[in-house]
Protein backbone atom coordinates (compact mmCIF):
# COMPACT_ATOMS: atom_id res chain seq x y z
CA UNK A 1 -2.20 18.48 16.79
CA UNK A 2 -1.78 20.84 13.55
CA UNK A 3 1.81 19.22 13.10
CA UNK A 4 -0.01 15.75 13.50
CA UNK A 5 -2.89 16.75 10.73
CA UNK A 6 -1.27 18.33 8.27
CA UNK A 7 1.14 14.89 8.35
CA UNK A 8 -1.69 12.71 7.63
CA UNK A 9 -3.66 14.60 5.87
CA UNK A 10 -4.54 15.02 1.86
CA UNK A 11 -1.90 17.50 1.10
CA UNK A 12 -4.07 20.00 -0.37
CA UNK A 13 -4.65 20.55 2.98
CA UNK A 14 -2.05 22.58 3.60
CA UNK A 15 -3.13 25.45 1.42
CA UNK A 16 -5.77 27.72 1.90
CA UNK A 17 -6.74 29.13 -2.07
CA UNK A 18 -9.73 28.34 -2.84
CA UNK A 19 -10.61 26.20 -5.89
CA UNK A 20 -12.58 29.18 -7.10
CA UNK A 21 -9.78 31.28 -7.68
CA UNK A 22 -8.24 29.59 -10.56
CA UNK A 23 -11.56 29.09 -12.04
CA UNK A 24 -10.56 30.49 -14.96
CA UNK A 25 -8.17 27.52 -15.79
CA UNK A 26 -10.88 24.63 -15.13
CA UNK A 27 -12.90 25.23 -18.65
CA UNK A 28 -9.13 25.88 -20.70
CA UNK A 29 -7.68 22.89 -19.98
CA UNK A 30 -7.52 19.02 -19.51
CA UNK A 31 -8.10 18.09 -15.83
CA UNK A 32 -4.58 16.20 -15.73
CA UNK A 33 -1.71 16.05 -18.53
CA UNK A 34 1.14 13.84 -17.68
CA UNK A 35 3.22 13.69 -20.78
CA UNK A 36 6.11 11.40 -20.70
CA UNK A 37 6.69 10.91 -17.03
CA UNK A 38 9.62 9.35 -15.58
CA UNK A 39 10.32 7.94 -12.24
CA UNK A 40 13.61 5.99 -11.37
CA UNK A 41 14.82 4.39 -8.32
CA UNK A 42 18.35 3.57 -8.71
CA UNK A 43 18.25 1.58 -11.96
CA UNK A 44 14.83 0.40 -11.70
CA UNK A 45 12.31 2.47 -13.54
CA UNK A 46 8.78 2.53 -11.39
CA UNK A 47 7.45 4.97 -14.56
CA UNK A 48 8.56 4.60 -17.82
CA UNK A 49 7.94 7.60 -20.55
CA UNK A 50 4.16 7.53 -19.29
CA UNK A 51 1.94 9.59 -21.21
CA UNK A 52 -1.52 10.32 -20.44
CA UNK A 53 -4.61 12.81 -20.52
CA UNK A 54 -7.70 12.79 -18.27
CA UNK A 55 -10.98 15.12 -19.48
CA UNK A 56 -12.71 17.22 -16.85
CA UNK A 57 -16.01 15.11 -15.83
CA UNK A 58 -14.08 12.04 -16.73
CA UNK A 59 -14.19 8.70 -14.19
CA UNK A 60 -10.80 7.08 -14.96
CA UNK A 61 -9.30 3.89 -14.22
CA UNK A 62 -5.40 2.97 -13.36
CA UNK A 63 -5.00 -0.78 -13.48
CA UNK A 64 -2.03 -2.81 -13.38
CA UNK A 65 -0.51 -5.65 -11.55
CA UNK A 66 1.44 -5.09 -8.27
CA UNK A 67 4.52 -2.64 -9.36
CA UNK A 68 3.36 -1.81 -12.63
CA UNK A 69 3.83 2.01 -11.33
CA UNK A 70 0.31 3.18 -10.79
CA UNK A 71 0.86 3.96 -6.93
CA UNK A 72 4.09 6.10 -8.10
CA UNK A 73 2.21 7.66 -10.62
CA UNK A 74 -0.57 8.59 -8.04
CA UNK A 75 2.19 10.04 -5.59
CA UNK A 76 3.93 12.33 -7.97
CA UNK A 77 -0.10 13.46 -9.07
CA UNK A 78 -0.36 13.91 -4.84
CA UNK A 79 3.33 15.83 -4.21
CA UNK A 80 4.87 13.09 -2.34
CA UNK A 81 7.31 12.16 -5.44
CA UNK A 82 9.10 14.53 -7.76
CA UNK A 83 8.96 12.93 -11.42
CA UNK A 84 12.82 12.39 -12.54
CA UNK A 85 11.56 13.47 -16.05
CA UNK A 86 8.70 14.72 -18.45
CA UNK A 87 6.15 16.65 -16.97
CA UNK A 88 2.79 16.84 -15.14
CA UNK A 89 0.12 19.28 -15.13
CA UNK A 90 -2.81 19.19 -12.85
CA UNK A 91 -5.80 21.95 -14.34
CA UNK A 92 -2.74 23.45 -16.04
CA UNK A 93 -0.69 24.09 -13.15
CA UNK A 94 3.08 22.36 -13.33
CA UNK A 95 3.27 19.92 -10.54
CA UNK A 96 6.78 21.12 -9.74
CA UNK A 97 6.84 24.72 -10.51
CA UNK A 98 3.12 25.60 -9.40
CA UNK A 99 2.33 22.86 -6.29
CA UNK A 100 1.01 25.57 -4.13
CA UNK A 101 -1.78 26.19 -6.17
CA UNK A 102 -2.62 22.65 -7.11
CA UNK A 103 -2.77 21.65 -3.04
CA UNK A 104 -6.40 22.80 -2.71
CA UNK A 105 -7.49 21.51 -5.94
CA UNK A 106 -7.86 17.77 -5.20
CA UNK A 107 -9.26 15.26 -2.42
CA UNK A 108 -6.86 12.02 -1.45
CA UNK A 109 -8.27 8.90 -0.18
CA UNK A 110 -5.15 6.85 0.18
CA UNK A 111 -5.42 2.95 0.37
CA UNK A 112 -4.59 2.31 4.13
CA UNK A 113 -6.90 5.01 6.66
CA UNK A 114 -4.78 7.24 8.74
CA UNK A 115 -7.52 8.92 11.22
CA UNK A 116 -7.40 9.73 14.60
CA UNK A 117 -8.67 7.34 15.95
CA UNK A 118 -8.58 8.28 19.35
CA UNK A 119 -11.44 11.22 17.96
CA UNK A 120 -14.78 10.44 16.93
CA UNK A 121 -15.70 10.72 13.46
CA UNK A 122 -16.81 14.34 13.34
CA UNK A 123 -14.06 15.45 15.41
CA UNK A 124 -11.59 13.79 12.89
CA UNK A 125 -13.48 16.41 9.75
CA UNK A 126 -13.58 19.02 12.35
CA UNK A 127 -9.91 19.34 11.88
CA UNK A 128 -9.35 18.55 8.13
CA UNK A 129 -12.55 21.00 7.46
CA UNK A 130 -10.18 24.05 9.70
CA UNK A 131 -7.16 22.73 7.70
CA UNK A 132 -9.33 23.67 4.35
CA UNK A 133 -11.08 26.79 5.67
CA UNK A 134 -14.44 25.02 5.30
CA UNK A 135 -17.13 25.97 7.07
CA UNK A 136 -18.45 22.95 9.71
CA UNK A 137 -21.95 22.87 8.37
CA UNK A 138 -20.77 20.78 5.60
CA UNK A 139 -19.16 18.24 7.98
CA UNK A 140 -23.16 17.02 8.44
CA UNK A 141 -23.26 16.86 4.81
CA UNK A 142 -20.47 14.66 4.00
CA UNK A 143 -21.30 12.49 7.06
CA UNK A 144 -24.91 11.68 5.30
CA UNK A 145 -23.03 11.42 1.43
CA UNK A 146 -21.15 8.46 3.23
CA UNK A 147 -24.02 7.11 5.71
CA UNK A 148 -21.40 7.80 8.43
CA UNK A 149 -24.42 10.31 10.68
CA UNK A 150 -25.09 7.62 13.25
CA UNK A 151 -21.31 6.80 13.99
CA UNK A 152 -20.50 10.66 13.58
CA UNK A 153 -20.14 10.92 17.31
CA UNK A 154 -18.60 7.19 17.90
CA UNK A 155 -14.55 7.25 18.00
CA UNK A 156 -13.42 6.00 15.10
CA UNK A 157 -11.45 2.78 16.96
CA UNK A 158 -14.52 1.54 16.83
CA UNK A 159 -15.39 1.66 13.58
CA UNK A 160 -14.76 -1.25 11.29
CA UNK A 161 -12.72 -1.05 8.34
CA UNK A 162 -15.28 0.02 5.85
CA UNK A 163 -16.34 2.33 7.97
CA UNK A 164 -13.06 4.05 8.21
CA UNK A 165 -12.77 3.96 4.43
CA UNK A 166 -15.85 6.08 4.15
CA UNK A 167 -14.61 8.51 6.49
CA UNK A 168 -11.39 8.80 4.23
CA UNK A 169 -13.88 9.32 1.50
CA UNK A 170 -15.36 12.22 3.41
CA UNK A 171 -12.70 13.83 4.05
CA UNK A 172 -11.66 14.05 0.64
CA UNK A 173 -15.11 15.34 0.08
CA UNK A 174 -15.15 18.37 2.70
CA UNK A 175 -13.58 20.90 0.32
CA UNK A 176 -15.33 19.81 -2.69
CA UNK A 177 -12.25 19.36 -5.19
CA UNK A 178 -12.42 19.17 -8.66
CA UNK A 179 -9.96 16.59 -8.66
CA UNK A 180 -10.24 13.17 -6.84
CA UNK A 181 -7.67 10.28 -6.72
CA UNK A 182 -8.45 7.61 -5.23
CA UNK A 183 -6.99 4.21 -4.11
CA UNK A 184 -8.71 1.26 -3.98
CA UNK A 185 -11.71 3.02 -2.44
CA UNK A 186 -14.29 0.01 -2.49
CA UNK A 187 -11.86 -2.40 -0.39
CA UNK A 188 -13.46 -3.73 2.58
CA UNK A 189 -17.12 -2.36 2.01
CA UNK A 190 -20.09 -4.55 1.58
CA UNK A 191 -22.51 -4.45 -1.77
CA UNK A 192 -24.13 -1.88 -0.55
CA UNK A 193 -21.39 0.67 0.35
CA UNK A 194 -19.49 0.03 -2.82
CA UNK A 195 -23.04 0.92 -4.44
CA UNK A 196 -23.10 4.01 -2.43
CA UNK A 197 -19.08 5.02 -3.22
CA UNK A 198 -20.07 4.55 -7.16
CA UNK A 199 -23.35 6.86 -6.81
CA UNK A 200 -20.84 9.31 -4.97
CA UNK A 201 -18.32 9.04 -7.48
CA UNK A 202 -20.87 9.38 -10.38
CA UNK A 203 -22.10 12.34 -9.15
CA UNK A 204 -19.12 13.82 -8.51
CA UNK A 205 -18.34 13.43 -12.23
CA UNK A 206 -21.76 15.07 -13.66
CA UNK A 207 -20.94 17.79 -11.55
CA UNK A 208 -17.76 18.31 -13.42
CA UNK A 209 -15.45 16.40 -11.33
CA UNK A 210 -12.37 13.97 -12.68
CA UNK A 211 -11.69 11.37 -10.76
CA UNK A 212 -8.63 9.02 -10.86
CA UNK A 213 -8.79 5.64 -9.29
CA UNK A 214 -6.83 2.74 -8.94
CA UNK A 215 -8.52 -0.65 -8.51
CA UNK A 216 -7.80 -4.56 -8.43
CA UNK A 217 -11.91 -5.38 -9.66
CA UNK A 218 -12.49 -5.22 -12.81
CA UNK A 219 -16.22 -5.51 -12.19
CA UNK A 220 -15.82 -2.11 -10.39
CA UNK A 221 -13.87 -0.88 -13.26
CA UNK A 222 -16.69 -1.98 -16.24
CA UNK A 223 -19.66 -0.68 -13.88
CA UNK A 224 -18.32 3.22 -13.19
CA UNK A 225 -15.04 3.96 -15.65
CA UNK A 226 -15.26 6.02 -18.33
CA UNK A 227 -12.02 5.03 -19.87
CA UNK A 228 -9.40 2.95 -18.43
CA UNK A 229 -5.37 2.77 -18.65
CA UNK A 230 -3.66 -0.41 -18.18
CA UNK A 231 0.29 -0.41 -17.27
CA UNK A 232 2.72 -2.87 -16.87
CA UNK A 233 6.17 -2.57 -15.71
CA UNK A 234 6.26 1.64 -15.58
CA UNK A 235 4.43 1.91 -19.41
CA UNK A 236 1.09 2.36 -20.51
CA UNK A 237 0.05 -1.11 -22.18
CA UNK A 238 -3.60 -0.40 -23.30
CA UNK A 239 -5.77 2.61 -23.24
CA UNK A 240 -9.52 2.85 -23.77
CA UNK A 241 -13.38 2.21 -22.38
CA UNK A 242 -14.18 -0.32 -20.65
CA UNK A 243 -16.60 -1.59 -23.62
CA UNK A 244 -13.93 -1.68 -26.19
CA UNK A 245 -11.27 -3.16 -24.09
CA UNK A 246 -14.23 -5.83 -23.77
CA UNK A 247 -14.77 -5.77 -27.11
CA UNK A 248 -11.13 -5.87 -28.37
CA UNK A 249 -10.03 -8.90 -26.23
CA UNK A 250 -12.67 -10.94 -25.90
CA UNK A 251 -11.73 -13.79 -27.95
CA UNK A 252 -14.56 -14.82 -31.12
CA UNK A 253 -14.79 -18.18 -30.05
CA UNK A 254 -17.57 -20.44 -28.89
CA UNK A 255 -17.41 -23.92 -26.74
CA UNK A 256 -19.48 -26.20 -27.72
CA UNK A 257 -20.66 -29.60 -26.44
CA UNK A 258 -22.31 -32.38 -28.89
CA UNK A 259 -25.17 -34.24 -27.65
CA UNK A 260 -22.58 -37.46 -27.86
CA UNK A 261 -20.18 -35.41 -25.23
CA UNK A 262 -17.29 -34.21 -27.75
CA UNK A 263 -16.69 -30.76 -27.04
CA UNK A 264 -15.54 -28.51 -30.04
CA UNK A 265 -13.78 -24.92 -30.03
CA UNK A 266 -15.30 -22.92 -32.94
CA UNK A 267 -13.27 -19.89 -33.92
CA UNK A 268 -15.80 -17.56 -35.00
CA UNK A 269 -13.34 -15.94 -37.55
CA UNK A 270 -13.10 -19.05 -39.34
CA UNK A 271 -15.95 -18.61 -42.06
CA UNK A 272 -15.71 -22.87 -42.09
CA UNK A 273 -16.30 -23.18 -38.36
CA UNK A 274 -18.77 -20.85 -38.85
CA UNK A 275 -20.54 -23.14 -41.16
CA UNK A 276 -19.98 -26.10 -39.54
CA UNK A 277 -21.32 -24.67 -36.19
CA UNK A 278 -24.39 -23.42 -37.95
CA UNK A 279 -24.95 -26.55 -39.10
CA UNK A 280 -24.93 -28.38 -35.97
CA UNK A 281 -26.98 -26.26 -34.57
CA UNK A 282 -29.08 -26.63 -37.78
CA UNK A 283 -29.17 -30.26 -37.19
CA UNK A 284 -30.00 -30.10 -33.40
CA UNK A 285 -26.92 -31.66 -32.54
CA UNK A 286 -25.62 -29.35 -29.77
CA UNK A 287 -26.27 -29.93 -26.04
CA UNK A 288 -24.83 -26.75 -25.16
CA UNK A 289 -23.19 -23.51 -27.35
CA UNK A 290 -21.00 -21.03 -25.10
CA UNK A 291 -19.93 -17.54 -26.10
CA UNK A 292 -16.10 -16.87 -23.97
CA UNK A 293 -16.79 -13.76 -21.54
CA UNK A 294 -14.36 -11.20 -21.29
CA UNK A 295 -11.89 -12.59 -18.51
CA UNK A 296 -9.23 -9.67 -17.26
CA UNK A 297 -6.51 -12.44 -16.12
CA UNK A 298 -6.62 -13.33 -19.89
CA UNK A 299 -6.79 -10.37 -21.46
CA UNK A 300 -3.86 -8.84 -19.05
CA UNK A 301 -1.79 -11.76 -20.07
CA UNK A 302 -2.87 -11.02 -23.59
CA UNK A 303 -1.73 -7.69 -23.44
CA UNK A 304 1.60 -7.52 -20.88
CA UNK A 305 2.32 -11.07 -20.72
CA UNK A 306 2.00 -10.62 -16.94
CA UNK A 307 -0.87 -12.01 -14.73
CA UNK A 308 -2.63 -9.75 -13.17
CA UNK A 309 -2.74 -9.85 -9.50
């Protein structure tokens, strides 16, 4: 069964240092550093001279279409892929030369659960929580973080998939890391569980976490990202907040709709239009005057010439 858990689990697992021990290191340095990361297969390059640093209390996003290398990035950050080149430090510790003393410093919550099911809920912590020398009192607590308490005792082949994300989530929680990567963590859960995962998340972060996670909403990504990194094709295409991403792409231009039916683009950088849509409206001529929301298929096009999917 040990053989079996420390397979599936997080693989900070493995490792019993505590996070306290390299306290020392948490308040010197950024949370992650990956400067100029390379990962080939063959001829194809999955990461391409990717450079990147995360802050300590930071929520950060890792967007990009299918294959753009975020889920390679994320397994070289979790020890499951060397890097072919550059380097990566996690709370300054070298993934390659120092991975025993990263393992216990982050929680995992891959995108696809791998519990047992066969074992209820609380059995399934029991074991990660002896895998990270945690003691089983804070099993209950996680349980209630996630809303799991009433299931806790339920095997988890009956739970549905949300249910089983939350338990990942959980799990990742038991050792309280001060690193978190996650993987699509909201997929599958109704409004209100996402809203839960976010306050989790959040909180997490005030309390001096950084957290990494990759996501396909954008909505998600505007509503709890500090800052966000967009790749395409293995390199870094755009990096900022949410807000100025919004702010940078949006395009200045307004449709508008006379009261005759014509419809009119106005191009809000165009001191003319300008005019001439003031005086339409001036005139009370308009039926209706549209601002262009920020759209992310647009704006990904915009910036990688890829759609996103």
């Amino acid at each position: 069964m040990a053989d079996r858990a420390s397979t599936l689990a997080d693989p900070s697992a493995e490792s019993s240092v505590s996070p306290n021990v390299l306290a020392p290191k948490l308040s010197t340095c950024p949370a992650i550093r990956i400067d100029k990361l390379r990962v080939t297969y063959g001829r194809f390059h999955a990461v391409d001279e990717l450079s990147l640093e995360l802050k300590k209390g930071e929520l950060f996003g890792l967007l990009g279409p299918n294959g753009a290398g975020k889920s390679t990035t994320v397994r070289v950050l979790i020890g499951q892929r060397k890097p072919d080149g550059g380097k990566v430090e996690i709370l300054g510790h070298d993934v390659v030369r120092q991975w025993s003393q990263i393992k216990p410093l982050f929680g995992y919550v891959p995108d696809r659960d791998n519990h047992f099911d066969e074992f209820t809920g609380r059995r399934n912590l029991m074991i990660f929580a002896d895998l990270y020398g945690v003691h089983h009192s804070r099993i209950d607590e996680v349980l209630r973080m996630v809303a799991l308490s009433e299931a806790a005792n339920v095997p988890v082949k009956g739970y549905s998939m949300g249910m089983k994300k939350k338990l990942l989530l959980a799990r990742a929680l038991l050792h309280n890391p001060p690193i978190m990567y996650l993987d699509e963590p909201t997929a599958n859960l109704d409004i209100h569980s996402r809203s839960l995962v976010h306050q989790i998340l959040r909180q997490k972060v005030a309390e001096g976490a950084t957290v990494l996670l990759t996501t396909h909403d954008m909505n998600e990504v505007e509503a709890i990202c500090d800052r966000v990194a967009i790749m395409c094709r293995g390199k870094l295409v755009a990096l900022d907040s949410p807000l100025t991403l919004r702010s940078m792409h949006t395009e200045r231009k307004v449709d508008v709709i006379l009261l005759g039916g014509e419809r009119l683009v106005i191009d809000l950088d165009n001191e003319g239009q300008r005019r001439q849509l003031a005086e339409l409206i001036a005139l009370n001529q308009t039926a209706s005057v549209h601002t262009r929301e920020f759209d992310f298929h647009s704006t990904f096009l915009k910036l990688t010439g890829t759609e996103f999917e």
